[in-house]
N, C-alpha and C. Protein backbone atom coordinates (compact mmCIF):
# COMPACT_ATOMS: atom_id res chain seq x y z
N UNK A 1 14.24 -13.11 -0.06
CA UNK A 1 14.92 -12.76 1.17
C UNK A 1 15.49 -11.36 1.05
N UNK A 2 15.46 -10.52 1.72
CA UNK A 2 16.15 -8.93 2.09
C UNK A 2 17.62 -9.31 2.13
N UNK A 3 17.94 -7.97 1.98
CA UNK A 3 19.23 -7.64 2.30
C UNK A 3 19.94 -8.25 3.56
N UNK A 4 20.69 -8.62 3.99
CA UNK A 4 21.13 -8.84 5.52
C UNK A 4 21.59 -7.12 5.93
N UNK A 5 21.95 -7.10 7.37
CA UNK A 5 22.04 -6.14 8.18
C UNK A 5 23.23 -6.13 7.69
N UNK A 6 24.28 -5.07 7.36
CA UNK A 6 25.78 -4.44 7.24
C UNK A 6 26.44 -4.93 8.42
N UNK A 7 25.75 -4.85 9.47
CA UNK A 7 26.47 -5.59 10.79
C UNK A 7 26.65 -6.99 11.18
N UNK A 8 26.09 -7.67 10.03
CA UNK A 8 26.45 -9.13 9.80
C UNK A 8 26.73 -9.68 8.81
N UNK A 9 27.12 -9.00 7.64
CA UNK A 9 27.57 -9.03 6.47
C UNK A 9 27.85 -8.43 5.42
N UNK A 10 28.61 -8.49 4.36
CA UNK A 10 28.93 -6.91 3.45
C UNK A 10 27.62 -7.43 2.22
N UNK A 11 27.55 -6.57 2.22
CA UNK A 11 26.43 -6.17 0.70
C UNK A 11 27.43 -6.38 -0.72
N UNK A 12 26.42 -7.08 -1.44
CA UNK A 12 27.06 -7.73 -2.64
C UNK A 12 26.13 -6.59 -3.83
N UNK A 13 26.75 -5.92 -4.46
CA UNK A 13 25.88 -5.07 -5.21
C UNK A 13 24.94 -5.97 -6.31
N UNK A 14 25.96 -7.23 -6.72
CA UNK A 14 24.81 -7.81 -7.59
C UNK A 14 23.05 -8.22 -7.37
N UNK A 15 23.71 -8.84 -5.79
CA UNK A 15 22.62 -9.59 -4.94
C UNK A 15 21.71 -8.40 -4.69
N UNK A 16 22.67 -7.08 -4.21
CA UNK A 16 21.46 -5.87 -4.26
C UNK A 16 20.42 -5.50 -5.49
N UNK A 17 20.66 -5.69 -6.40
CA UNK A 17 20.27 -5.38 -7.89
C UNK A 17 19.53 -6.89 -7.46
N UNK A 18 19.75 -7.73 -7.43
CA UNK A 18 18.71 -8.98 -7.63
C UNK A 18 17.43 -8.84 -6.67
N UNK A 19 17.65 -7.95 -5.46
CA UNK A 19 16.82 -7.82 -4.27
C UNK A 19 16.08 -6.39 -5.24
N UNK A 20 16.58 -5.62 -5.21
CA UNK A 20 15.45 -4.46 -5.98
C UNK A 20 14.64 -4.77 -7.43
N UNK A 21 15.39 -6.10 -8.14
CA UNK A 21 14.08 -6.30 -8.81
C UNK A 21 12.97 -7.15 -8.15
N UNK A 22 12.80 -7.40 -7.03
CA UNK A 22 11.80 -7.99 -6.29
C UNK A 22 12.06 -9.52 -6.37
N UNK A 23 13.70 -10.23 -7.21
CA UNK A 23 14.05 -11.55 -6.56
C UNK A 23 14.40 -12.23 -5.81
N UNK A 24 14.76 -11.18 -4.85
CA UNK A 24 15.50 -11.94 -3.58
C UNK A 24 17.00 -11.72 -3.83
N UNK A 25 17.68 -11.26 -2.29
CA UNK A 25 18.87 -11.04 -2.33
C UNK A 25 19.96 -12.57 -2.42
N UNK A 26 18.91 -13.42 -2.27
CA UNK A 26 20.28 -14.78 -2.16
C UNK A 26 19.53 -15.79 -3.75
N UNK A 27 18.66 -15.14 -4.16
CA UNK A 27 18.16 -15.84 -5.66
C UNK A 27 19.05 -15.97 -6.62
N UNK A 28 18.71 -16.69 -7.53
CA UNK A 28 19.94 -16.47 -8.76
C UNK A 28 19.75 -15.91 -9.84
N UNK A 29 18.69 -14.72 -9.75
CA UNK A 29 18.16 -14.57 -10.95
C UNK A 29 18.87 -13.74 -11.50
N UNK A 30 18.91 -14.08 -13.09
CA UNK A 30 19.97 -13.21 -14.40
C UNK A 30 19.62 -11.49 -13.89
N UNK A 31 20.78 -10.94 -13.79
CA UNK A 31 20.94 -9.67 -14.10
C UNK A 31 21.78 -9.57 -14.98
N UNK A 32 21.41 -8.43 -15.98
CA UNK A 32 22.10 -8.04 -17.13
C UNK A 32 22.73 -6.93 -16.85
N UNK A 33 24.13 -6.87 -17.07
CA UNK A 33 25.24 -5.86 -16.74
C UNK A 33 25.28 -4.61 -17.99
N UNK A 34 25.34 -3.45 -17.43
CA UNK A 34 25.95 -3.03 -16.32
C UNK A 34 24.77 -2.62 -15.37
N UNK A 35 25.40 -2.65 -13.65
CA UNK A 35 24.52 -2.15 -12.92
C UNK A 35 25.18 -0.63 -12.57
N UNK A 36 24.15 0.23 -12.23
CA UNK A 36 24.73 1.38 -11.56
C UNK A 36 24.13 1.82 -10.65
N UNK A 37 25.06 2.18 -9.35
CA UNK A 37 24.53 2.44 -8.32
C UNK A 37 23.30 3.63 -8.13
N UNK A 38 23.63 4.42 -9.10
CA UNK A 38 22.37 5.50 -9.39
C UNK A 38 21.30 4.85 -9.94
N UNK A 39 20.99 3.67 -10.24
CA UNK A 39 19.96 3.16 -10.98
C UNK A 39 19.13 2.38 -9.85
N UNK A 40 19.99 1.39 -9.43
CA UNK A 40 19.42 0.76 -7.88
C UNK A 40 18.88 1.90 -6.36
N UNK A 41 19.58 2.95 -6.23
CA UNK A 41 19.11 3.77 -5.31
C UNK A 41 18.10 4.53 -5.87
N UNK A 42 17.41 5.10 -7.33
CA UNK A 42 16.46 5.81 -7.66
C UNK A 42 15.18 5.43 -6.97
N UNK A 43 14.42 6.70 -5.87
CA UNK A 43 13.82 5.72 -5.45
C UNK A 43 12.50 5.93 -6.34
N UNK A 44 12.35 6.63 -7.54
CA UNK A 44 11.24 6.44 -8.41
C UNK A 44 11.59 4.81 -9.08
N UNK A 45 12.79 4.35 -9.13
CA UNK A 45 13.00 3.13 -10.11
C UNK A 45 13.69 3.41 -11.24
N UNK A 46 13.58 2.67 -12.37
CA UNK A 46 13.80 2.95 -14.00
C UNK A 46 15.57 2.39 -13.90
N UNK A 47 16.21 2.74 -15.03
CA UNK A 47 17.52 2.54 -15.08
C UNK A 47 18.06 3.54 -16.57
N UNK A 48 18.22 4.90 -15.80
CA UNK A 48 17.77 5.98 -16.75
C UNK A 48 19.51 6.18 -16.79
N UNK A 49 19.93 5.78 -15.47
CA UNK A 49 22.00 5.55 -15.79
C UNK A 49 22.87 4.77 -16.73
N UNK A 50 21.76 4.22 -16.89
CA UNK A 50 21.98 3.15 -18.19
C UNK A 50 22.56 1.45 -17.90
N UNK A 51 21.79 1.05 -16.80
CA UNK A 51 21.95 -0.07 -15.66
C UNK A 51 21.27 -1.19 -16.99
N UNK A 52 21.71 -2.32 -16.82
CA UNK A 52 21.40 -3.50 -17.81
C UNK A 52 19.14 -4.06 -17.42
N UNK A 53 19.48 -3.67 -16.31
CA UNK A 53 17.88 -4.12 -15.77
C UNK A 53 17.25 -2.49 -15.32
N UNK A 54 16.14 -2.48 -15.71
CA UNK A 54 15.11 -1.29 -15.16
C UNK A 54 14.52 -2.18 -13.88
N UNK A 55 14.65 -1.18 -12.85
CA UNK A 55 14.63 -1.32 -11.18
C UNK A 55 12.92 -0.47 -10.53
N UNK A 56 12.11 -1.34 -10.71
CA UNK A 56 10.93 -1.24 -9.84
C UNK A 56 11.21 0.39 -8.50
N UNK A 57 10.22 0.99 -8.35
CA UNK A 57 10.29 2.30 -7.49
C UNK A 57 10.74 1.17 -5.99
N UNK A 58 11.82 2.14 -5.61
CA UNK A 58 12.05 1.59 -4.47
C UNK A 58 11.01 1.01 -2.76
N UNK A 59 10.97 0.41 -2.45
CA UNK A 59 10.00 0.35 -1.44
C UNK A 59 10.04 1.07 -0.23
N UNK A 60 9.22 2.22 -0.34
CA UNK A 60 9.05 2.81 0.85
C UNK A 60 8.54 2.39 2.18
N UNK A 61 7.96 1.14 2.16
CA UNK A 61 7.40 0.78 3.56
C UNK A 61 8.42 0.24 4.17
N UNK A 62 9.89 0.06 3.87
CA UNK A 62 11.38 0.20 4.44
C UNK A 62 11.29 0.65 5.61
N UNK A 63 11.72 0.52 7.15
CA UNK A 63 12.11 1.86 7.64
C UNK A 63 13.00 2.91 6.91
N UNK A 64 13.18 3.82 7.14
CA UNK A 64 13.86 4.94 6.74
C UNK A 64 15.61 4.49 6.30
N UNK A 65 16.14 3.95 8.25
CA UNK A 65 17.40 3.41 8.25
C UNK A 65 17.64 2.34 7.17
N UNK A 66 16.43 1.39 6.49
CA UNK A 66 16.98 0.17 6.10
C UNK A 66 16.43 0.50 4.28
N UNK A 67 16.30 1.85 3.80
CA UNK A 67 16.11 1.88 2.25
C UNK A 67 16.97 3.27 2.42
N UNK A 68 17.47 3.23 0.58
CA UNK A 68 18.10 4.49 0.10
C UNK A 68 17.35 5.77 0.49
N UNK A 69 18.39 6.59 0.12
CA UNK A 69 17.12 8.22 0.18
C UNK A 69 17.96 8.59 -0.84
N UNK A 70 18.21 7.87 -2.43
CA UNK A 70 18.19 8.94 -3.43
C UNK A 70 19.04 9.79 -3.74
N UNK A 71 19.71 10.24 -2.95
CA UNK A 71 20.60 10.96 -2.75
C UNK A 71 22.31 10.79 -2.36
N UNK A 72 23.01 11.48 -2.99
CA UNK A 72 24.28 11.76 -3.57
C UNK A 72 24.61 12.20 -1.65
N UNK A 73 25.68 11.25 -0.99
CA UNK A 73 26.70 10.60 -1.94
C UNK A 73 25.88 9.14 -1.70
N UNK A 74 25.89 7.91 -2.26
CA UNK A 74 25.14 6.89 -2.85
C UNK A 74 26.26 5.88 -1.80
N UNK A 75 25.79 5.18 -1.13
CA UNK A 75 26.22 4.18 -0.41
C UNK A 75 25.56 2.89 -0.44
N UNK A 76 26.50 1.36 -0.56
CA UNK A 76 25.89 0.18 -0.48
C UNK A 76 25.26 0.49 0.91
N UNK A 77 25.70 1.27 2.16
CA UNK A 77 25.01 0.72 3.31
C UNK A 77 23.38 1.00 3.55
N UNK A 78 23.33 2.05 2.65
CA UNK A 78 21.53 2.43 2.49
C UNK A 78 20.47 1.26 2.41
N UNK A 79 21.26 0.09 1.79
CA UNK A 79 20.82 -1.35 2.06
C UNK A 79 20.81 -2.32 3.22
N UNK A 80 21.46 -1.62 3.69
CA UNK A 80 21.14 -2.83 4.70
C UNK A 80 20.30 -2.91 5.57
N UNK A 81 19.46 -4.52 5.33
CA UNK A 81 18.44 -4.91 5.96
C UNK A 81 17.08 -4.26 5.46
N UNK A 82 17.12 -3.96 3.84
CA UNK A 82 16.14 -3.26 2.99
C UNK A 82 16.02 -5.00 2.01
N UNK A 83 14.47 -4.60 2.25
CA UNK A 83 13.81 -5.69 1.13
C UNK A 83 13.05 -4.94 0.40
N UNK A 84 12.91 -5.93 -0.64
CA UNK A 84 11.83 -4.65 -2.37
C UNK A 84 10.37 -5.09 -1.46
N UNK A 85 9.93 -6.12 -1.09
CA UNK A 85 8.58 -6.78 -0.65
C UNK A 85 8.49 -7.54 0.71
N UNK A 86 8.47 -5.72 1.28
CA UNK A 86 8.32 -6.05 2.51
C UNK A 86 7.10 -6.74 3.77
N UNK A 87 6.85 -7.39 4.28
CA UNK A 87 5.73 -8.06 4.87
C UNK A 87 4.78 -6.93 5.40
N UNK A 88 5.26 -6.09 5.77
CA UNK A 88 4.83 -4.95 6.69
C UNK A 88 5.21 -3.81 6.74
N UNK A 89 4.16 -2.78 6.53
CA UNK A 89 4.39 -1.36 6.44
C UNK A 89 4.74 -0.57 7.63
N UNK A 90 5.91 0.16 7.42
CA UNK A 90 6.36 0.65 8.53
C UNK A 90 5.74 1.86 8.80
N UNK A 91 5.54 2.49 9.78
CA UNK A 91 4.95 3.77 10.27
C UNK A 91 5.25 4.38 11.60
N UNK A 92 5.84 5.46 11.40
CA UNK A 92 5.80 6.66 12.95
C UNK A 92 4.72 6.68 13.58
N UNK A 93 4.78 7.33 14.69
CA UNK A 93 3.30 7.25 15.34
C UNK A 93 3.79 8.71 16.61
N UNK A 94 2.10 8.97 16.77
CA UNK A 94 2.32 9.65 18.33
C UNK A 94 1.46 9.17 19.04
N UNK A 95 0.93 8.53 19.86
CA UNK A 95 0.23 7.46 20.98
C UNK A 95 -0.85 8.18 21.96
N UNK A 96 -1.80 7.74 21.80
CA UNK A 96 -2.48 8.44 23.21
C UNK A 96 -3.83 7.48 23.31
N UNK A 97 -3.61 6.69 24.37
CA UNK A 97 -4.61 5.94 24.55
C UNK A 97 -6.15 6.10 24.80
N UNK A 98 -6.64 7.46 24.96
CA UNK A 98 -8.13 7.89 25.35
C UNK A 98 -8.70 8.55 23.84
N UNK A 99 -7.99 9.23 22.94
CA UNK A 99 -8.32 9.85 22.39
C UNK A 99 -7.42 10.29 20.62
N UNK A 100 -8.00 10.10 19.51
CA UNK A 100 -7.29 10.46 18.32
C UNK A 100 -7.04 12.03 18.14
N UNK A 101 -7.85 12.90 19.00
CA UNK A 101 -7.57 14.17 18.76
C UNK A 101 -6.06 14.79 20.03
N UNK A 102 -6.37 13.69 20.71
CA UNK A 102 -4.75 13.95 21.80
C UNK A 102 -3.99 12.98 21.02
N UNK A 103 -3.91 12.20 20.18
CA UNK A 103 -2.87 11.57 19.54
C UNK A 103 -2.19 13.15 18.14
N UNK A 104 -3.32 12.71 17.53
CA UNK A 104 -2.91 14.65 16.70
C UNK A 104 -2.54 15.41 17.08
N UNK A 105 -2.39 15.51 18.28
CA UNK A 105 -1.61 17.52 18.72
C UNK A 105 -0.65 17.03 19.11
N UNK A 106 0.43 16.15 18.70
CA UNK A 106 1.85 16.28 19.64
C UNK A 106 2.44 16.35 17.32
N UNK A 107 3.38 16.97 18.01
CA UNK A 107 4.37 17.88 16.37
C UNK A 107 4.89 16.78 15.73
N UNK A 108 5.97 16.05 16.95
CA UNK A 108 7.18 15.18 16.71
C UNK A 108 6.65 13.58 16.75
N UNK A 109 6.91 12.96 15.53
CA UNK A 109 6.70 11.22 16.22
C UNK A 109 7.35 10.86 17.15
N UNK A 110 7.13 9.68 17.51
CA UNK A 110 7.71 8.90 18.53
C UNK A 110 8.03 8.04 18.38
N UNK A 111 7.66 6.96 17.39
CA UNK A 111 8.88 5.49 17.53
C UNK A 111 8.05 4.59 16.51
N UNK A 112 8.58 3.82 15.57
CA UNK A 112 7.90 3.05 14.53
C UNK A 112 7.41 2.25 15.00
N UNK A 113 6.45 1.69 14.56
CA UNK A 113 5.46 0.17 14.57
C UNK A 113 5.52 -0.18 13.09
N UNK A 114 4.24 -1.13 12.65
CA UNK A 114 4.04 -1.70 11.69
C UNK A 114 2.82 -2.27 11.67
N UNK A 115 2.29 -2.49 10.72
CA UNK A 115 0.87 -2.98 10.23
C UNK A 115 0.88 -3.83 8.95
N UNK A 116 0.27 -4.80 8.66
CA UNK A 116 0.62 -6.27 7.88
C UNK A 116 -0.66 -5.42 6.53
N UNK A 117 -0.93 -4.24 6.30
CA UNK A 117 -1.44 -4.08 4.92
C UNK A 117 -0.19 -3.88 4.19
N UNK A 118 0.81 -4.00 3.31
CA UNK A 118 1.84 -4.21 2.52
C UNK A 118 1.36 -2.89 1.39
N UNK A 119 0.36 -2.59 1.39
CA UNK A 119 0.22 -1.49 0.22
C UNK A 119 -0.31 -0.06 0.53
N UNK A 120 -0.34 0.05 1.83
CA UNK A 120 -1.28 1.22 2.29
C UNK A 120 -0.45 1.69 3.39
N UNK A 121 0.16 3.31 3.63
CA UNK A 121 0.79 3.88 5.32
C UNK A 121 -0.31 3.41 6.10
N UNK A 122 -1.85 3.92 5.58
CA UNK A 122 -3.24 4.18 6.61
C UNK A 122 -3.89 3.03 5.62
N UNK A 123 -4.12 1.73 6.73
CA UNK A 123 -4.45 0.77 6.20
C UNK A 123 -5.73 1.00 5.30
N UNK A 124 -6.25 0.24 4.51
CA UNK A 124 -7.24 1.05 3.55
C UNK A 124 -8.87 0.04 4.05
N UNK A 125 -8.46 -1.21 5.05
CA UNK A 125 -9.66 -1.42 5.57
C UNK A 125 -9.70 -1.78 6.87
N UNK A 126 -11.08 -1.90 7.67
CA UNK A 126 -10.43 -1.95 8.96
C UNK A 126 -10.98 -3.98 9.34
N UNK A 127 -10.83 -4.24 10.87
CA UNK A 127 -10.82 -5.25 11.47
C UNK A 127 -10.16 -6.24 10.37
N UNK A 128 -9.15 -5.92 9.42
CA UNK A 128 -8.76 -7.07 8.69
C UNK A 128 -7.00 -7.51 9.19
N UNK A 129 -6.66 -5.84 8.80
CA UNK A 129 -4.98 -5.60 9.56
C UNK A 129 -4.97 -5.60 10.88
N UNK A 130 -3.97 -6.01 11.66
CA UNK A 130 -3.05 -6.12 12.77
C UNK A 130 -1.81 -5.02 12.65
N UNK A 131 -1.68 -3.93 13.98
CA UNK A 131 -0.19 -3.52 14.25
C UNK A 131 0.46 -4.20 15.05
N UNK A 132 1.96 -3.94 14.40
CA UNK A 132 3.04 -4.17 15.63
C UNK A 132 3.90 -3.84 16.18
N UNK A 133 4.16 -4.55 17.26
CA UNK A 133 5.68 -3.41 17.93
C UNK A 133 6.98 -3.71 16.89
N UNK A 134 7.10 -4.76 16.25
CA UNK A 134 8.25 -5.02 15.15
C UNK A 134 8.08 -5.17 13.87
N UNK A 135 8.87 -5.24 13.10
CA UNK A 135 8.50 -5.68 11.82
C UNK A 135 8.65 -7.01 11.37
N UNK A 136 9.07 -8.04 12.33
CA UNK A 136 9.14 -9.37 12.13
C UNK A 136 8.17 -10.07 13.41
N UNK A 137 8.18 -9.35 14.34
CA UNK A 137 7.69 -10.25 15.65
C UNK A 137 6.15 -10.16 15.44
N UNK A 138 5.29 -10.85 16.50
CA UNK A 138 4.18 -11.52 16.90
C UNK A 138 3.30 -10.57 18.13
N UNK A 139 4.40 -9.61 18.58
CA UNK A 139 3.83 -8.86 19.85
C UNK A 139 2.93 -6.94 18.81
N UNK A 140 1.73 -7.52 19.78
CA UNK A 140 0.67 -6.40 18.94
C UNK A 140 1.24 -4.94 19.63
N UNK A 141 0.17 -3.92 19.17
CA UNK A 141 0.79 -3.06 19.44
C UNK A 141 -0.32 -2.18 20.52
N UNK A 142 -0.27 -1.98 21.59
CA UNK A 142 -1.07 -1.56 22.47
C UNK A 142 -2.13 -0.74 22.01
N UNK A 143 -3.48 -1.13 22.70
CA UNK A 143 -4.50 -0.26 22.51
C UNK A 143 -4.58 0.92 22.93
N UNK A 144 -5.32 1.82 21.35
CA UNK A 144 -5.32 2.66 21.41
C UNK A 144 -5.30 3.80 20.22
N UNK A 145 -5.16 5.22 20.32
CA UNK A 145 -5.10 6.17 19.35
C UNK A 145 -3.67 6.49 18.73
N UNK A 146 -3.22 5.92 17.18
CA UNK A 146 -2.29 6.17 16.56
C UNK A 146 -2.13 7.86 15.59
N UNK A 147 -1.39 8.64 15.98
CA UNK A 147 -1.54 9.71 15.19
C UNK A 147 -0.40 9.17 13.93
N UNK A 148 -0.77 8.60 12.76
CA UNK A 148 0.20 8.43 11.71
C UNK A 148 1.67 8.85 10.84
N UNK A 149 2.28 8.96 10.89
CA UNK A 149 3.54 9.37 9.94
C UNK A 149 4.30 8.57 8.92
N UNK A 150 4.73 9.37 8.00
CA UNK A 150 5.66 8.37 7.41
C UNK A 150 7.04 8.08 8.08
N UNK A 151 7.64 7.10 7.70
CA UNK A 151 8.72 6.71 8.02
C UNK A 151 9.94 7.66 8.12
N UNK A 152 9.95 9.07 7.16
CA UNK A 152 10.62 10.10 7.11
C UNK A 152 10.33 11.00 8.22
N UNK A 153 9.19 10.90 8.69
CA UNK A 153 8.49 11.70 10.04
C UNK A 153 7.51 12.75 9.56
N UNK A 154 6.98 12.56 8.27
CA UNK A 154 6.04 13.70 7.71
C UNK A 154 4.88 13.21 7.91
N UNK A 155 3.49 13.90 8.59
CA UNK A 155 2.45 13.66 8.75
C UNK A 155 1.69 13.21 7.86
N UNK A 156 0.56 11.69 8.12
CA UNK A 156 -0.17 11.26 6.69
C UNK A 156 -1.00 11.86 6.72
N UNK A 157 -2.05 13.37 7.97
CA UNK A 157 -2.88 13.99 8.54
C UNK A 157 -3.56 12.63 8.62
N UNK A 158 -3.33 11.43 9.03
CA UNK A 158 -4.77 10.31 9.50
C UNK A 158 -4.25 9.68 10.80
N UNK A 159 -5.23 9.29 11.82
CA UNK A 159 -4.79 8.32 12.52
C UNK A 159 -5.75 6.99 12.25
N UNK A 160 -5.02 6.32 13.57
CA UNK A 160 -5.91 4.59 13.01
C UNK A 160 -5.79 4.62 14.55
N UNK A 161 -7.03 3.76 15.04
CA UNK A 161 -7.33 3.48 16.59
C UNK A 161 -6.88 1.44 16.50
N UNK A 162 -6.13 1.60 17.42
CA UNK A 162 -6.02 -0.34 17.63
C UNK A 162 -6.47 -0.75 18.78
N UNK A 163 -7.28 -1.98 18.22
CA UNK A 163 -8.33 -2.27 19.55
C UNK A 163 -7.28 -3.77 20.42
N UNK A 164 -7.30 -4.41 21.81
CA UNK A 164 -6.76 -5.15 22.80
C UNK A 164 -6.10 -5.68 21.71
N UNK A 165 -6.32 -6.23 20.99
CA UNK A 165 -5.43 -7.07 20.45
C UNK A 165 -4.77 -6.86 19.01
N UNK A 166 -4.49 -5.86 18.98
CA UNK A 166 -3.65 -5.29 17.63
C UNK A 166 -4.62 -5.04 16.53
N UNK A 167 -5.72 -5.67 16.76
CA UNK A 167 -6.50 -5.69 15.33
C UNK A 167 -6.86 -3.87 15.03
N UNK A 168 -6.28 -3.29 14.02
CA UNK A 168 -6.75 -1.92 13.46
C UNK A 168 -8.36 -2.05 13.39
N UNK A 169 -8.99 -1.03 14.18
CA UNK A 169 -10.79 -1.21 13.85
C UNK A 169 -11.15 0.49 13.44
N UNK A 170 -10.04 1.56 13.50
CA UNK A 170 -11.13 2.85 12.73
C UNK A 170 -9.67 3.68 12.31
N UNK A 171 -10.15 4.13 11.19
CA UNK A 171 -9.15 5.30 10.99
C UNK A 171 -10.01 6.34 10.48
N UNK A 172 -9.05 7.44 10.77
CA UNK A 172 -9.82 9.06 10.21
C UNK A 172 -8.80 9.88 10.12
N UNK A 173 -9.31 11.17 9.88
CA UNK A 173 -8.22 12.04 9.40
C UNK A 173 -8.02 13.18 10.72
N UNK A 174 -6.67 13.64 10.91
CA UNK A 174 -6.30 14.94 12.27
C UNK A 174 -6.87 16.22 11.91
């Protein structure tokens, strides 16, 4: 289970440390003390602060809002609503339903979706993944030309085309 949202509950640093080794934030699994908050936010991983457990690279398919960024000053709230193994990869997008080369020419993304490959921004095969408008819900994500981004808003230079019913069927590069 993830983190809960900060807006429905306070973050338990242990339970955080139990969620970044990929056990689940409400599991009981042994952590060995000490933890340090520089060790759990690294988002390469390791426990180079000298944290009792070495911490797996953080999961970037996070949205942005719901994982650390690494960086000083170090807050429990960077957690909230961040899981290590997330169902679905999050991704920016710029939209254009006729065409991938009018999805490529706009600068700025426009608004996250998600796609159920768990290991890939630009899914790595096609007619297998589904996008979506959420990262938990059932509603696909309109047909059409995706220009790609990461979650930070930096271009992957690829888009992916989604056909009526969410199913991903081509990707290529801008």
């Amino acid at each position: 289970m993830a983190c809960p949202s900060i807006a429905d509950d306070e973050l338990s640093m242990l339970k955080v440390a139990r969620e970044r080794t990929g056990a689940g934030y409400t599991s009981s699994f042994a952590i060995t003390n000490p933890i340090y908050m520089s060790d759990i936010q690294r988002l390469s991983g390791g426990n180079t602060s000298g944290s009792g457990n070495s911490y797996p690279a953080v999961a970037l398919a996070n949205p942005i809002d719901n994982r650390p960024d690494g960086e000083n000053p170090l807050a429990m709230s960077e957690f909230s609503s961040y899981d290590q193994n997330p169902p679905r990869t999050a991704f920016m997008f710029n939209y254009n339903s006729q065409s991938s080369n009018n999805a490529c020419q706009f600068a700025i993304p426009f608004d996250t979706y998600y796609h159920d490959d768990p290991n890939n921004l630009v899914p790595s095969s096609l007619n297998i993944y589904t996008a979506y408008t959420t990262q938990t819900g059932t509603t696909p994500a309109s047909a059409g030309y995706y220009a790609i981004y990461t979650t930070g808003g930096s271009p992957s230079g690829s888009w992916m085309q989604v056909g009526n019913n969410g199913l991903i069927i081509d990707t290529g590069s801008c």
